[in-house]
Protein backbone atom coordinates (compact mmCIF):
# COMPACT_ATOMS: atom_id res chain seq x y z
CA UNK A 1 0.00 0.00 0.00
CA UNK A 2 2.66 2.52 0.71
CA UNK A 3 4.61 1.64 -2.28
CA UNK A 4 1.61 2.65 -3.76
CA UNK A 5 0.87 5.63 -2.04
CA UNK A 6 4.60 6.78 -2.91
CA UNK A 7 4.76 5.94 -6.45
CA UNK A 8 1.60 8.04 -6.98
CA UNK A 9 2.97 10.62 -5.44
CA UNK A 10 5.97 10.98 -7.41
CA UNK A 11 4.35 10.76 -10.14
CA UNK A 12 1.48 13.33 -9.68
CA UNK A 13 4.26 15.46 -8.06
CA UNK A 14 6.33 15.26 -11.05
CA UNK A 15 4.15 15.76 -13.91
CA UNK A 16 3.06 19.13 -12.06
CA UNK A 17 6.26 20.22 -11.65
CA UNK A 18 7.52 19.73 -14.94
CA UNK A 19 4.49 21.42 -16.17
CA UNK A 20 4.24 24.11 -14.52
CA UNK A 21 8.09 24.10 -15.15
CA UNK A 22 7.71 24.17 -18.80
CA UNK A 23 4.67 27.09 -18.47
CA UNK A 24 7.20 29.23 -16.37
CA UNK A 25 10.50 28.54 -18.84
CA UNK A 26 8.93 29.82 -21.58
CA UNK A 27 8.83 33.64 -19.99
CA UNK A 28 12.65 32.86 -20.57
CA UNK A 29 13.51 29.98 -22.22
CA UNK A 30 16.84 28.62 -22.04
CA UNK A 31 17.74 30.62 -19.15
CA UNK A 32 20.41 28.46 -17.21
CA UNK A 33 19.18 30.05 -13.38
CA UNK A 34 16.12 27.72 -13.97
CA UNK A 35 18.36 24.38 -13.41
CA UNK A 36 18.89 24.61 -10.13
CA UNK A 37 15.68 25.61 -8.86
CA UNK A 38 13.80 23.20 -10.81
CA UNK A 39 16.76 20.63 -9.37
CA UNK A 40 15.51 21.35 -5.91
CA UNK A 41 12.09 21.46 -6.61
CA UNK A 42 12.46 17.58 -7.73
CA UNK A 43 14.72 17.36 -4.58
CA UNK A 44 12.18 18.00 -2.48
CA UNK A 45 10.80 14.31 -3.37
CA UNK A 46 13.53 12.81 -0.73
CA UNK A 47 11.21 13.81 2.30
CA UNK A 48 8.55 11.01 0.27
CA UNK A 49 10.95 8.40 0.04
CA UNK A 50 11.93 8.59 3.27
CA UNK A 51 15.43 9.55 3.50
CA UNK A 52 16.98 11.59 5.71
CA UNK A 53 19.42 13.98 3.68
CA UNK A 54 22.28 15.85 4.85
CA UNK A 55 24.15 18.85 2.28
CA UNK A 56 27.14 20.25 3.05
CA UNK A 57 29.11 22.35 1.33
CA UNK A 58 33.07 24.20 1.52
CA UNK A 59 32.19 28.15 3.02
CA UNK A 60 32.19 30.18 0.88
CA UNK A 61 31.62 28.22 -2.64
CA UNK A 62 29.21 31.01 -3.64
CA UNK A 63 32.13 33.04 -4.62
CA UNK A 64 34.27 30.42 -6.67
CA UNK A 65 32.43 31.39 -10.00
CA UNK A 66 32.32 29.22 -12.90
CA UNK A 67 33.08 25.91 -12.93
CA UNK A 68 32.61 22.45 -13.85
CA UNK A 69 31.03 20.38 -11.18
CA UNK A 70 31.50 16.25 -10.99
CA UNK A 71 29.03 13.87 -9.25
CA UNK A 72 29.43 10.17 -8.73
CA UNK A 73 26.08 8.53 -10.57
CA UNK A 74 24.52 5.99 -9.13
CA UNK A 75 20.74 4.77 -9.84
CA UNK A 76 17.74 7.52 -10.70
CA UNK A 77 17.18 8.60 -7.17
CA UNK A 78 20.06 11.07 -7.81
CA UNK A 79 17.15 13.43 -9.44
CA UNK A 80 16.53 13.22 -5.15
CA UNK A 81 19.44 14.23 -3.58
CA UNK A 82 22.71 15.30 -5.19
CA UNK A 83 20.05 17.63 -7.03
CA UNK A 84 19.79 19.51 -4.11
CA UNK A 85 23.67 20.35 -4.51
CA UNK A 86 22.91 22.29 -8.41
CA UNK A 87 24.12 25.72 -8.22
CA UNK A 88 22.88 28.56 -10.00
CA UNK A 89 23.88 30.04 -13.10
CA UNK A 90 25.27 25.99 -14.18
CA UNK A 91 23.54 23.28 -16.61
CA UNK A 92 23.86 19.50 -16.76
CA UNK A 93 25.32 17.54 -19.91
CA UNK A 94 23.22 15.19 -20.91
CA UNK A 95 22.50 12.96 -23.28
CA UNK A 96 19.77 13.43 -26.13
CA UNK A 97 17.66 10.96 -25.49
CA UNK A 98 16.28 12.54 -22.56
CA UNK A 99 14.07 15.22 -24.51
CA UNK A 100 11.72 12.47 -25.18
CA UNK A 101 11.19 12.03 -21.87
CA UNK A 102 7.44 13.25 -21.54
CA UNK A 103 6.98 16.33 -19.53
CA UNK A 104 10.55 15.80 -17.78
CA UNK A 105 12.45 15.82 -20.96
CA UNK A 106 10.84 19.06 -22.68
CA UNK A 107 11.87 20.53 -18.72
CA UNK A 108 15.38 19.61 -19.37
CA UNK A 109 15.45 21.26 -22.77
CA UNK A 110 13.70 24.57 -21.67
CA UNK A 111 15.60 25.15 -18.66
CA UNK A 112 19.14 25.52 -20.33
CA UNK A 113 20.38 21.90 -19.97
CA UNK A 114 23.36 20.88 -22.74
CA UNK A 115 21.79 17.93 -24.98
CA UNK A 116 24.69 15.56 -26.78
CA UNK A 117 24.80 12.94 -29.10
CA UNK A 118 27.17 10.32 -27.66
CA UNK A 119 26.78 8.15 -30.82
CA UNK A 120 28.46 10.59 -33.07
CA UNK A 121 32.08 11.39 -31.44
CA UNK A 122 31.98 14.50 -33.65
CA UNK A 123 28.47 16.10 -32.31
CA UNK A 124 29.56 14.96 -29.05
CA UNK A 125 32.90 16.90 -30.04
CA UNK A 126 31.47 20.07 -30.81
CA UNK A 127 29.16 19.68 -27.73
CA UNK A 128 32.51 19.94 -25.33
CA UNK A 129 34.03 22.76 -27.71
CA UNK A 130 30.91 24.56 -26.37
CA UNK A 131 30.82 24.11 -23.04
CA UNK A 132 34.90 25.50 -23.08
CA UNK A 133 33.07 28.70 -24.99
CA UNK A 134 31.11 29.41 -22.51
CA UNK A 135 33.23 28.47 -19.44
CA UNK A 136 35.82 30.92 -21.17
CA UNK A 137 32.32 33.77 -21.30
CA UNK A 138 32.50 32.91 -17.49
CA UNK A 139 28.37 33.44 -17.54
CA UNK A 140 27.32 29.58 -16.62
CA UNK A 141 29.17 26.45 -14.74
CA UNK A 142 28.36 22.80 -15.83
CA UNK A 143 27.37 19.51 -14.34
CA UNK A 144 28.86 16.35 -15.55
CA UNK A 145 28.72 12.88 -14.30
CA UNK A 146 32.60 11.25 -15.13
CA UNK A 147 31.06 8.06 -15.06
CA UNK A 148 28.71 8.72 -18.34
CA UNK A 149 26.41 6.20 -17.05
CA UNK A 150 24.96 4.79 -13.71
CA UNK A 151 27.18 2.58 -11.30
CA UNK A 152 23.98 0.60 -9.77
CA UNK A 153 26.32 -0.78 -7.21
CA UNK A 154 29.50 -1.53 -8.71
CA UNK A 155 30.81 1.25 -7.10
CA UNK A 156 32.52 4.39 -8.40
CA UNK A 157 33.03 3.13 -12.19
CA UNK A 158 36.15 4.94 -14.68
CA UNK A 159 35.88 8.18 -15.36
CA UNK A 160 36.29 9.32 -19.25
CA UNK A 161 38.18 12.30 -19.80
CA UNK A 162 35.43 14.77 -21.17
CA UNK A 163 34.67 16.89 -18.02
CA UNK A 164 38.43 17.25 -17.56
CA UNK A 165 39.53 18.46 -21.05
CA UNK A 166 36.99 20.85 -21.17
CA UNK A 167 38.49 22.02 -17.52
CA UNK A 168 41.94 22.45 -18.38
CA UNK A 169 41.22 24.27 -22.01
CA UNK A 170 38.89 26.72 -19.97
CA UNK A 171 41.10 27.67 -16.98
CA UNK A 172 38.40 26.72 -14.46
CA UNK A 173 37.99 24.34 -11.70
CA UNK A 174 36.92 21.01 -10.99
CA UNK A 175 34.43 20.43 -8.14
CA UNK A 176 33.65 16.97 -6.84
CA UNK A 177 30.41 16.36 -4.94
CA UNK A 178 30.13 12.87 -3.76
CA UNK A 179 27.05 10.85 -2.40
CA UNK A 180 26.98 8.06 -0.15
CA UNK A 181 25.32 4.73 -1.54
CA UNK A 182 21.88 4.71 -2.17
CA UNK A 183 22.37 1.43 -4.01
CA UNK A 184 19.75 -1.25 -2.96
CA UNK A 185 18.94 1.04 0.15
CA UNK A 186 15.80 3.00 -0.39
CA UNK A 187 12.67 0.52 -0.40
CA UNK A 188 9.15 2.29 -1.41
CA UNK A 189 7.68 0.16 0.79
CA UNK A 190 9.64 1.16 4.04
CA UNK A 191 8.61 3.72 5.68
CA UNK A 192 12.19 5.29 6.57
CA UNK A 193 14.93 4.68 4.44
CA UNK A 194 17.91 6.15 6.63
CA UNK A 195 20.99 8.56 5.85
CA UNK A 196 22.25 10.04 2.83
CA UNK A 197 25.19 12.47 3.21
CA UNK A 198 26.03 14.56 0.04
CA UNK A 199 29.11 16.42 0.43
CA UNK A 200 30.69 18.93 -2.34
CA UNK A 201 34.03 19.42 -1.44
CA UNK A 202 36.69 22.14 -2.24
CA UNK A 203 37.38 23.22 -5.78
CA UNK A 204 40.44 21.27 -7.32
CA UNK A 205 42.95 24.17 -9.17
CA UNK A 206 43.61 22.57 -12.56
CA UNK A 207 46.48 24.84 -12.60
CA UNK A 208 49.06 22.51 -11.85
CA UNK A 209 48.12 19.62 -14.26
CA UNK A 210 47.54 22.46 -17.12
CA UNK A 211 50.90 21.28 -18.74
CA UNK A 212 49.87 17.56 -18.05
CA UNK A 213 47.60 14.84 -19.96
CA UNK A 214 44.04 15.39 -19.28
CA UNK A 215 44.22 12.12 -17.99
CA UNK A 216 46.05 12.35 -14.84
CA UNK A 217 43.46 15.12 -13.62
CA UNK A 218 40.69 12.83 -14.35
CA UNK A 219 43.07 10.05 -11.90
CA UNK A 220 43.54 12.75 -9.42
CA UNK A 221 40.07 13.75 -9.19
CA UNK A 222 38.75 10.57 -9.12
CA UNK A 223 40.93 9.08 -5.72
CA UNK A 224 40.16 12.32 -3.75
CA UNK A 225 36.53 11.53 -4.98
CA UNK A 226 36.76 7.53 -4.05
CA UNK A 227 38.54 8.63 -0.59
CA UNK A 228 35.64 10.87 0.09
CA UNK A 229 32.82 7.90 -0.33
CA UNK A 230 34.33 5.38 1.71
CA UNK A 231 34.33 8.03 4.36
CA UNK A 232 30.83 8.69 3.64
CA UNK A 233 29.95 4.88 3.56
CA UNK A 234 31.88 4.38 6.93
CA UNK A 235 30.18 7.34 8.53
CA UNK A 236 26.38 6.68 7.67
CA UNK A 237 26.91 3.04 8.11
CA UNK A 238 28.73 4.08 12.25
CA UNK A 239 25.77 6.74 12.70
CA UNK A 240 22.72 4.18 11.61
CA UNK A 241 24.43 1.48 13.81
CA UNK A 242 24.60 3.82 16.70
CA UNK A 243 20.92 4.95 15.68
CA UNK A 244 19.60 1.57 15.85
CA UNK A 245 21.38 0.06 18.84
């Protein structure tokens, strides 16, 4: 019954969002401030499934200015609660196919969101050329998952170089965000679904590896980023021990 209960929810809550989403874009289509608040909006949907989130961020982040920001991917609830970690002026890369999404994917389009084509290298190509453009403009940050596709448990998968090229030819830096598993632990049928920590942590200066490959950033970022979760992991695992006992 509460599975249910929670998948109607979502879905009602959804569809109005992205709606009324759509209704608002359209005063100013394309205007990459609406990411993050429609990212929270869909955040929001973590008090439903029962988790009990906890953001943190470095002080002061406001004022790093552009950037390119890199999340660990794990299953679909990330729409639930690295969302909540989007900061505005920045858009996601994504992938085209998402547009067809009803409701959800004309959202994506309208807010600002950067569609690619990762079956042609050479669209895909152009697609990074323009997110160094506009890095280099300094007007908008972007969102990219390293992984390009979800870990569903396997843990924190290779990262592929895109994010990082685009970093180094741009001048700008890398922040990580990392969120503890959520892999096989949130159960629509459970009423609680315990702790998620989501923790963005200090820009990386890309400075130093400017006059390196690509590659050894995208190493580097990933081990402070692997680090980070199995401190995460330990942590929520200690705290819901302690909770229970």
């Amino acid at each position: 019954m509460l599975l249910l209960l929670r998948a109607i929810l979502v879905v009602v809550y959804s569809i109005v969002v992205s709606v009324f989403g759509c209704l608002w874009c359209l005063f100013s289509p394309r205007n990459p401030r609406h990411v993050a608040t429609f990212a929270h909006l869909f955040g929001k949907l973590s008090y439903l499934f029962g988790i009990k989130l906890e953001l943190r961020k470095p002080v002061g982040i406001e004022k790093v200015g552009n950037a390119i920001y890199i999340a660990n991917h794990q299953n679909n609830y990330d729409m639930v609660t690295v969302a909540n970690m989007v900061q505005a002026p920045t858009v996601t890369v994504g992938k085209k196919s998402l547009v067809w999404i009803p409701f959800f994917g004309q959202l994506y389009w309208l807010t600002g969101n950067l569609l690619i084509d990762r079956d042609n290298k050479a669209k895909a190509h152009n697609s990074i050329n323009q997110v160094v453009d506009q890095l280099k403009e300094g007007n908008v940050s972007f969102w990219m998952f390293p992984e390009g596709t979800r870990s569903r448990g396997r843990g924190l998968l290779p990262f592929k170089t895109g994010a990082f090229h685009a970093a180094l030819a741009a001048g700008v830096p890398i922040i990580p965000i990392v969120v503890s598993d959520t892999h096989d632990k949130i159960n629509f049928n459970r009423l609680k679904n315990g702790l998620v920590i989501v923790e963005m942590l200090p820009p990386i200066d890309t400075t130093p590896f400017k006059d390196q490959s690509a590659r050894k950033l995208t190493n580097h970022c990933r081990e402070v980023m692997q680090q980070k979760l199995d401190e995460l992991n330990a942590e929520v695992k200690r705290r819901e021990a302690n909770h229970v006992n």
